[in-house]
C-alpha atoms as a PDB file:
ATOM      1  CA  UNK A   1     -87.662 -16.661   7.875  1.00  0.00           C
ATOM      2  CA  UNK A   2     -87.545 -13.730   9.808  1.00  0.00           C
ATOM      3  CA  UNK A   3     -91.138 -12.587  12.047  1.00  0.00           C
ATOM      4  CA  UNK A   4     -91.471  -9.045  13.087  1.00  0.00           C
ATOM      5  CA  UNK A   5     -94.624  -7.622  15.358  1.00  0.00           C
ATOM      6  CA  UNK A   6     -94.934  -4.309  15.963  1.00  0.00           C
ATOM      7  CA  UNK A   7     -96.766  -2.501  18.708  1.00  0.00           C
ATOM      8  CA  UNK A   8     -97.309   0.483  20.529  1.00  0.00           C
ATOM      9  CA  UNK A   9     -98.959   2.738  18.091  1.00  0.00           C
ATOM     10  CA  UNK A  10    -102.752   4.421  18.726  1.00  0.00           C
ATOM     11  CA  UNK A  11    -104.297   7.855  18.659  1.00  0.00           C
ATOM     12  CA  UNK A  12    -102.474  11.006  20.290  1.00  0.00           C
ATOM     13  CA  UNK A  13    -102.707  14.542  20.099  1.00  0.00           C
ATOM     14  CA  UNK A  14    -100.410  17.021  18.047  1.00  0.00           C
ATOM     15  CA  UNK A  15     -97.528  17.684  20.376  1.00  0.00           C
ATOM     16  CA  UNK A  16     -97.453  14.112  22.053  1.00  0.00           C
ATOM     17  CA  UNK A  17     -95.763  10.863  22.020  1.00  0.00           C
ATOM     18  CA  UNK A  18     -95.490   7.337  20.939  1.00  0.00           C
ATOM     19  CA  UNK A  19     -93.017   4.897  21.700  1.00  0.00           C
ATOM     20  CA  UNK A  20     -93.251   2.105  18.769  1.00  0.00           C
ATOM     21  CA  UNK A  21     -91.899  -1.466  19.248  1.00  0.00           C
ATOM     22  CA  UNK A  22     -90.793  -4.356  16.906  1.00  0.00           C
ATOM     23  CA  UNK A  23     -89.851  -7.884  18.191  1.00  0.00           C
ATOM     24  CA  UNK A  24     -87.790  -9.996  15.932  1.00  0.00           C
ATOM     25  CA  UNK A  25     -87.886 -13.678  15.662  1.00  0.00           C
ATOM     26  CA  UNK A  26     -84.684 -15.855  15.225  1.00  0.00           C
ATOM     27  CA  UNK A  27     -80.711 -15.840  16.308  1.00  0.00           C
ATOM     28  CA  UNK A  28     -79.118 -13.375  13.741  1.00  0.00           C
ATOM     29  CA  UNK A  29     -80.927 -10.052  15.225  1.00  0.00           C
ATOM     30  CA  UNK A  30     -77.977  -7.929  15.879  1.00  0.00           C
ATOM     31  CA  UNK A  31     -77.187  -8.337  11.896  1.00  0.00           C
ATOM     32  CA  UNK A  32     -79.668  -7.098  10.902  1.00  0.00           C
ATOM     33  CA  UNK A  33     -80.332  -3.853   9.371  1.00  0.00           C
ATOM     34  CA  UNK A  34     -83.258  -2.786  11.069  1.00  0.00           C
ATOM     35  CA  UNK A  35     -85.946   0.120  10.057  1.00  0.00           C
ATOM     36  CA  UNK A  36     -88.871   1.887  10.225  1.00  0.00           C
ATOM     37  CA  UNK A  37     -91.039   2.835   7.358  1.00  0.00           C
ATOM     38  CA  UNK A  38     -94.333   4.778   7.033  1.00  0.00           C
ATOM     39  CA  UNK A  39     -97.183   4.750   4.533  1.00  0.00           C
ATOM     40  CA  UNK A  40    -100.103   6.892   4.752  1.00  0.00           C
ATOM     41  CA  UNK A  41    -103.468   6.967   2.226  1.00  0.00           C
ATOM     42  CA  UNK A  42    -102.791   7.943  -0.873  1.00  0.00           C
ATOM     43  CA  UNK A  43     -98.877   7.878  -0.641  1.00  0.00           C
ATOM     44  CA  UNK A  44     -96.110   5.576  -1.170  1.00  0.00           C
ATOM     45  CA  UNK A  45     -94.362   3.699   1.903  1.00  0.00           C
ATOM     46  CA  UNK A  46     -91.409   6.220   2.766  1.00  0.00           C
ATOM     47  CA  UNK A  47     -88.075   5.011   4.792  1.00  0.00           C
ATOM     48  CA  UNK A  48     -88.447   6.950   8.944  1.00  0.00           C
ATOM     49  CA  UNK A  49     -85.550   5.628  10.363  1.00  0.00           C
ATOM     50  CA  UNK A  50     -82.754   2.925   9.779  1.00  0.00           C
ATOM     51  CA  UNK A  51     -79.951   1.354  12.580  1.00  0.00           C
ATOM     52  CA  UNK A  52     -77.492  -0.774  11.448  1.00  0.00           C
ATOM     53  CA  UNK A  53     -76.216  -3.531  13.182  1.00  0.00           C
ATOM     54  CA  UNK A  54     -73.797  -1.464  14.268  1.00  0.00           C
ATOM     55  CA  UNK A  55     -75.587   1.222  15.539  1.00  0.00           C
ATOM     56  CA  UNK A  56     -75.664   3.739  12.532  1.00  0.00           C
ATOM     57  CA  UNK A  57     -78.319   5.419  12.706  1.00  0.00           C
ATOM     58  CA  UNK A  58     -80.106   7.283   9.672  1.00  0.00           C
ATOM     59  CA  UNK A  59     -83.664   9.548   9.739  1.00  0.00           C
ATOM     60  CA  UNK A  60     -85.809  11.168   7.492  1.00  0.00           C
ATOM     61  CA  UNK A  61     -85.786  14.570   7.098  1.00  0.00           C
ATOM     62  CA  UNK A  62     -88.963  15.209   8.245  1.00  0.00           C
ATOM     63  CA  UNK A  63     -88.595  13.418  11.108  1.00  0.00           C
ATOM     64  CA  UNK A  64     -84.378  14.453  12.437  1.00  0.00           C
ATOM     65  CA  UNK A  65     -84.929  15.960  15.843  1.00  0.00           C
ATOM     66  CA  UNK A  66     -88.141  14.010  16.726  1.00  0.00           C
ATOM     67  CA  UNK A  67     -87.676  10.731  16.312  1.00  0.00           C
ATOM     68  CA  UNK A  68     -85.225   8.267  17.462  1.00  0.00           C
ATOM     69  CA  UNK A  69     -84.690   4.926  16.801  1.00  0.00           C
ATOM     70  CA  UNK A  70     -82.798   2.569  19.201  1.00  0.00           C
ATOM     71  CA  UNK A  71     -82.227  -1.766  19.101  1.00  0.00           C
ATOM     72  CA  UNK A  72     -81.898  -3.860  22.316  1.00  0.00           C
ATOM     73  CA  UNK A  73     -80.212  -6.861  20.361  1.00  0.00           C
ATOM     74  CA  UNK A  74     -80.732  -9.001  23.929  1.00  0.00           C
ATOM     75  CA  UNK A  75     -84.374  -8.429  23.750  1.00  0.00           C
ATOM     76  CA  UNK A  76     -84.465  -8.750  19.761  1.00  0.00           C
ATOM     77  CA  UNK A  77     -86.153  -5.597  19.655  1.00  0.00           C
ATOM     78  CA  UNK A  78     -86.311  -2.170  17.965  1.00  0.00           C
ATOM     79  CA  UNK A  79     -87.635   0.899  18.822  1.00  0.00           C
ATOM     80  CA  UNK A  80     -88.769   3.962  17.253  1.00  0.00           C
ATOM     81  CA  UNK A  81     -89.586   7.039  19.718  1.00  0.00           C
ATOM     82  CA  UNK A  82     -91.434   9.704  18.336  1.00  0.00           C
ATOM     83  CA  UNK A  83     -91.945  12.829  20.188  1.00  0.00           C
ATOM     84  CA  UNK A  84     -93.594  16.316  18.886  1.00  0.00           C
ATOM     85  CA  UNK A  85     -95.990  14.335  16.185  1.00  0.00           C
ATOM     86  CA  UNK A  86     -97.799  16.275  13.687  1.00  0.00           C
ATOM     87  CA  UNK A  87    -100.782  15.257  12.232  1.00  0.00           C
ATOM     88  CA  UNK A  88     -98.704  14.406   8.974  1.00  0.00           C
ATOM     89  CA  UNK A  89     -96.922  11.682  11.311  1.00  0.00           C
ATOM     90  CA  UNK A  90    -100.167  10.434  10.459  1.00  0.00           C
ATOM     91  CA  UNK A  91     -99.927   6.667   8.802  1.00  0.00           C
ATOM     92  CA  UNK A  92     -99.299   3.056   9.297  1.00  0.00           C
ATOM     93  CA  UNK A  93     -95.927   2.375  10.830  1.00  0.00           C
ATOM     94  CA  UNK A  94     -94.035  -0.911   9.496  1.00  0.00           C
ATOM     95  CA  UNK A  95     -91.070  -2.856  10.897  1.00  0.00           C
ATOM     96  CA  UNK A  96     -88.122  -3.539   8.635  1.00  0.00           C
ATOM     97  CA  UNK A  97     -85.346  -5.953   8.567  1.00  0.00           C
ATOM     98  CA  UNK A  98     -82.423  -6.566   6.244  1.00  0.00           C
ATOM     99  CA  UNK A  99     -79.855  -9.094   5.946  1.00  0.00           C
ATOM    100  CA  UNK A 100     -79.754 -10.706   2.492  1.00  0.00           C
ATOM    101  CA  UNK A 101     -83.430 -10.472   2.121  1.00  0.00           C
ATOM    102  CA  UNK A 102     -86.173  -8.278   3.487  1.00  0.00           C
ATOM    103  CA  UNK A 103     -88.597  -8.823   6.120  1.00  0.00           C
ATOM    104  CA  UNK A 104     -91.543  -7.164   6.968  1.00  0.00           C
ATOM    105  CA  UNK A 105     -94.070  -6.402   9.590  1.00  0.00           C
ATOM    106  CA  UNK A 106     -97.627  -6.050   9.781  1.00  0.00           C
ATOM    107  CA  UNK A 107     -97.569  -2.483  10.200  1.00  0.00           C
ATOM    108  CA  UNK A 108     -99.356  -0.517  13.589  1.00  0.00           C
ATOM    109  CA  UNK A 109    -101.392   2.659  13.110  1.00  0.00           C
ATOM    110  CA  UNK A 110    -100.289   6.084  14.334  1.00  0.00           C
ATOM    111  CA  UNK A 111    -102.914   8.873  14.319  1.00  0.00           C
ATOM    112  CA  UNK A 112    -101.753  12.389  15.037  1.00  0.00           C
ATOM    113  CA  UNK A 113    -105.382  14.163  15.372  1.00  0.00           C
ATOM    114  CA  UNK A 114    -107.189  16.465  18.211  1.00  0.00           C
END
């Protein structure tokens, strides 16, 4: 069983930044597949960002040039940093990992709005 907690989401502006976090329980991090996926009201949960364990990274479209996902497999921890958000960055952000199964987290709340 695999725990995931994310943090750092909140409100910000059009234009600003959030830096997102997920900590990983357990010894088998850097196999993991990890990602970040997004659902806001109304819509289905949509794939952000994906790292492999090797370092692979893949984004959505909507997202290439603004967001970046990273892993720190000593720290068990991935990150998503999102820069330029739009108010349609606007949604609940959820933690992913793969390796045989899926695990997910909680979700935090990111709300792009002046």
């Amino acid at each position: 069983q695999v725990q995931l907690v994310e943090s750092g989401g909140g409100l910000v502006q059009p234009g600003g930044s959030l830096r997102l976090s997920c900590a990983a329980s357990g010894r088998l991090f850097s196999l993991y597949t990890m990602g970040w996926y997004r659902q806001a009201p109304g819509k289905e949960r949509e794939l952000v960002a994906s790292i492999t364990s090797y370092g692979s990274t893949d984004y959505a479209d909507s997202v290439k040039a603004r967001f970046t996902i990273s892993r720190d497999n000593a720290k068990n921890t991935v990150y998503l940093q999102m820069n330029s958000l739009k108010p349609e960055d606007t949604a609940v952000y959820h933690c992913n990992a793969h390796f045989r199964f899926d695990y997910w987290g909680q979700g935090t709340q990111v709300t792009v709005s002046s």
